[in-house]
C-alpha atoms as a PDB file:
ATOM      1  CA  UNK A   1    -167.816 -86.926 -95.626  1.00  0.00           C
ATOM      2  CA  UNK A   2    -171.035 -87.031 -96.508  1.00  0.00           C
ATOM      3  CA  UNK A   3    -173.072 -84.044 -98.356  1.00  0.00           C
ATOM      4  CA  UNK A   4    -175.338 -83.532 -95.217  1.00  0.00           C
ATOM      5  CA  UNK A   5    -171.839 -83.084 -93.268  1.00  0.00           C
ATOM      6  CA  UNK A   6    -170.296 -81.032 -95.277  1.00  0.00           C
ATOM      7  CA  UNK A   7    -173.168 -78.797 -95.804  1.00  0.00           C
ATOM      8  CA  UNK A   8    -173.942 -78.684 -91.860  1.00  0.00           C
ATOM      9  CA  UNK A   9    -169.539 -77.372 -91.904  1.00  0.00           C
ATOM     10  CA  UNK A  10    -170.088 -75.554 -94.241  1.00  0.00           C
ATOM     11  CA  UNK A  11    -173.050 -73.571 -92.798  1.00  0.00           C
ATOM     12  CA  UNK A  12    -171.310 -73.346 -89.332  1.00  0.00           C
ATOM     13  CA  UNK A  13    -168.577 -72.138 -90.731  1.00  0.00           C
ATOM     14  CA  UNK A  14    -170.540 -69.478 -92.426  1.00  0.00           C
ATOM     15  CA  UNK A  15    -171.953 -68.527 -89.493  1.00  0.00           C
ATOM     16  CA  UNK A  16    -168.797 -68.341 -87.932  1.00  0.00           C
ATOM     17  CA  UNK A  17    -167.571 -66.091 -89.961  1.00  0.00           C
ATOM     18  CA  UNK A  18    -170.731 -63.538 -89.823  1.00  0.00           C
ATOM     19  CA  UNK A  19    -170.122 -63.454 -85.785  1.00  0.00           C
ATOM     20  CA  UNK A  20    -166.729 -62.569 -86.261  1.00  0.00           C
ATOM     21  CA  UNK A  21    -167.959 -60.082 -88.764  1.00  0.00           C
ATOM     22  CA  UNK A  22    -170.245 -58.939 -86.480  1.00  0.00           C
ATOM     23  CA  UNK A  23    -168.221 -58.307 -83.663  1.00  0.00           C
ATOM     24  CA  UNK A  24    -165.510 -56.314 -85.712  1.00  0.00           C
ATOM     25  CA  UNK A  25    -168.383 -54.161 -87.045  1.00  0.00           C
ATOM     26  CA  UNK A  26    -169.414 -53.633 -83.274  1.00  0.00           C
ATOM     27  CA  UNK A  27    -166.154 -52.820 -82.176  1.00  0.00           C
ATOM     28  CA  UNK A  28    -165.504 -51.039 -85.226  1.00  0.00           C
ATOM     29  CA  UNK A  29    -168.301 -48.313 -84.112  1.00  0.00           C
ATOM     30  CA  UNK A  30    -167.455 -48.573 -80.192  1.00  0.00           C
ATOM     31  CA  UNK A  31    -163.893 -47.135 -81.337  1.00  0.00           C
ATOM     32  CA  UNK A  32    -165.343 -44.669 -83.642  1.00  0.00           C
ATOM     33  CA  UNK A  33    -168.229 -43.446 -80.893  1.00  0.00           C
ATOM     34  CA  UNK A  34    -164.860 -42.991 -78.310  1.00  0.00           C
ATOM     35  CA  UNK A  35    -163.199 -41.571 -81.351  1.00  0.00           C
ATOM     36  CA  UNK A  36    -165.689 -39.010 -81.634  1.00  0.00           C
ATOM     37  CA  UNK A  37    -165.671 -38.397 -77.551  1.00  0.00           C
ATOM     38  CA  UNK A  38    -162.159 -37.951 -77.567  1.00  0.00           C
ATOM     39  CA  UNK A  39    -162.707 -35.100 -80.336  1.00  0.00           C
ATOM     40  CA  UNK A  40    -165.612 -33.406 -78.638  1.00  0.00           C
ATOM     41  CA  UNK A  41    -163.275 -33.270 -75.407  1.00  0.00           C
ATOM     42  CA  UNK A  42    -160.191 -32.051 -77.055  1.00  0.00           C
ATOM     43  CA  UNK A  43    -162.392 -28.716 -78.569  1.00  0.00           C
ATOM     44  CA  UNK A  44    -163.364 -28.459 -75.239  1.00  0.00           C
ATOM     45  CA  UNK A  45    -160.410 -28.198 -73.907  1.00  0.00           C
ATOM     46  CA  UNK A  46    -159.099 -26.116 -76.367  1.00  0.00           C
ATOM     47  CA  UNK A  47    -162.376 -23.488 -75.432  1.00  0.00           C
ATOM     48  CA  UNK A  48    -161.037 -23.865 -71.328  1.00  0.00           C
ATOM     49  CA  UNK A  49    -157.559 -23.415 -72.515  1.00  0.00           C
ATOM     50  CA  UNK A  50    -158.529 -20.294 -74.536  1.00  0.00           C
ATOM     51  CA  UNK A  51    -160.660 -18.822 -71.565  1.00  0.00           C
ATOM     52  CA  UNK A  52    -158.109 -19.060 -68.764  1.00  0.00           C
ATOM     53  CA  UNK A  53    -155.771 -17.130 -70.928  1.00  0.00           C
ATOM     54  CA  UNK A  54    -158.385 -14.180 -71.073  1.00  0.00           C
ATOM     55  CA  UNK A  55    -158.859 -14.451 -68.145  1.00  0.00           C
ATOM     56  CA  UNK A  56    -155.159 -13.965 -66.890  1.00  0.00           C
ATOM     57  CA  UNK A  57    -154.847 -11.511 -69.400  1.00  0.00           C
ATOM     58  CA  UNK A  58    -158.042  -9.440 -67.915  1.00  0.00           C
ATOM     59  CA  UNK A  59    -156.704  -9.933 -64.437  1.00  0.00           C
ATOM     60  CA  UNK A  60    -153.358  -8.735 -65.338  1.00  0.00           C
ATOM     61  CA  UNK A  61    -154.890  -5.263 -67.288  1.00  0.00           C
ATOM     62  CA  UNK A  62    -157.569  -4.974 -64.128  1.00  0.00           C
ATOM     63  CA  UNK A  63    -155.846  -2.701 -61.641  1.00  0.00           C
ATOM     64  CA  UNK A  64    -154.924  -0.272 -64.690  1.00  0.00           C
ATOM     65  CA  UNK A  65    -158.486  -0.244 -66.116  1.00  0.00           C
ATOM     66  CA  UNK A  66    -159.517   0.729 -62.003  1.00  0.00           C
ATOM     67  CA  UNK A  67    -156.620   2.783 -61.964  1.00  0.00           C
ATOM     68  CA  UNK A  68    -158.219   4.784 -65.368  1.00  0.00           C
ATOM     69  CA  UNK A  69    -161.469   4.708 -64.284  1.00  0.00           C
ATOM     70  CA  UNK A  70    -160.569   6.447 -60.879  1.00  0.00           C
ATOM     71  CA  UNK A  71    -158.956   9.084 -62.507  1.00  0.00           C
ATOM     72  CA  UNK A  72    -162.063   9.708 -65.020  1.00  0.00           C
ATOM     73  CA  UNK A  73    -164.233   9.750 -62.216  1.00  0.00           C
ATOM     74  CA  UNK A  74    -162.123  12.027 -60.444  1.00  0.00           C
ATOM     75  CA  UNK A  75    -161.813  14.665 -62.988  1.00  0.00           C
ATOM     76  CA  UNK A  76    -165.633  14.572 -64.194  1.00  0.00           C
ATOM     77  CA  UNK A  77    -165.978  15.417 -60.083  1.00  0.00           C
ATOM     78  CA  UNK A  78    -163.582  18.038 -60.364  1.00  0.00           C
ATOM     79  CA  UNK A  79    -165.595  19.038 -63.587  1.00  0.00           C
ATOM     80  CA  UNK A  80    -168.889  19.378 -62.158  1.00  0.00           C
ATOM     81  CA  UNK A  81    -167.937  21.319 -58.887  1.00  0.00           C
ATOM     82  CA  UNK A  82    -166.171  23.793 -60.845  1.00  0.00           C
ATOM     83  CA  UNK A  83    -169.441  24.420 -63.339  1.00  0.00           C
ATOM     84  CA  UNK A  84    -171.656  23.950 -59.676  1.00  0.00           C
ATOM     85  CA  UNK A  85    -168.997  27.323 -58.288  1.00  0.00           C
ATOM     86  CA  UNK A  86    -169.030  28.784 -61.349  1.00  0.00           C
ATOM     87  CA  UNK A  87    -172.839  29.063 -61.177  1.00  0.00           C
ATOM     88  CA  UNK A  88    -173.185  29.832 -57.519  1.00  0.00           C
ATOM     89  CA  UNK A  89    -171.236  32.839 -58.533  1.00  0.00           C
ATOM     90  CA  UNK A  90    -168.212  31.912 -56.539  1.00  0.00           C
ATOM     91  CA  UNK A  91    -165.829  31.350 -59.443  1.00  0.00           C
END
């Protein structure tokens, strides 16, 4: 081989070698951006996940916090129509 053909191999084989490097770098950070997606959807998930079970736990406690709030109501009437006879003179 001559020097001219052995520098032109050796130059093509450089080059060679900086694609490849190239494309692993570029595939390196493809795999880290989906890396990074994958995260960002997991703690979202996680959020959902911890909603939902509020939520069931809120719809579970719902008919008793009614069921309280009726009877507070109720007695504040019962309350205020008692001062309202009491004032009228009746009582």
């Amino acid at each position: 081989m001559t020097d001219t053909t052995q520098n032109t191999a050796t130059v093509l084989a450089e080059l060679n070698v900086q694609e490849l490097i190239a494309r692993i770098r570029k595939t390196q950070a493809e795999t880290d951006k989906l890396v990074e997606e994958g995260r960002k959807f997991a703690v979202e998930q996680h959020k959902l996940t911890a909603e939902a079970q509020k939520l069931q736990r809120d719809h579970g406690l719902a008919p008793w916090s009614m069921t309280i709030a009726l009877v507070s109501a109720g007695a504040a009437l019962a309350v205020a129509i008692t001062a309202l006879l009491k004032s009228a003179g009746i009582l």
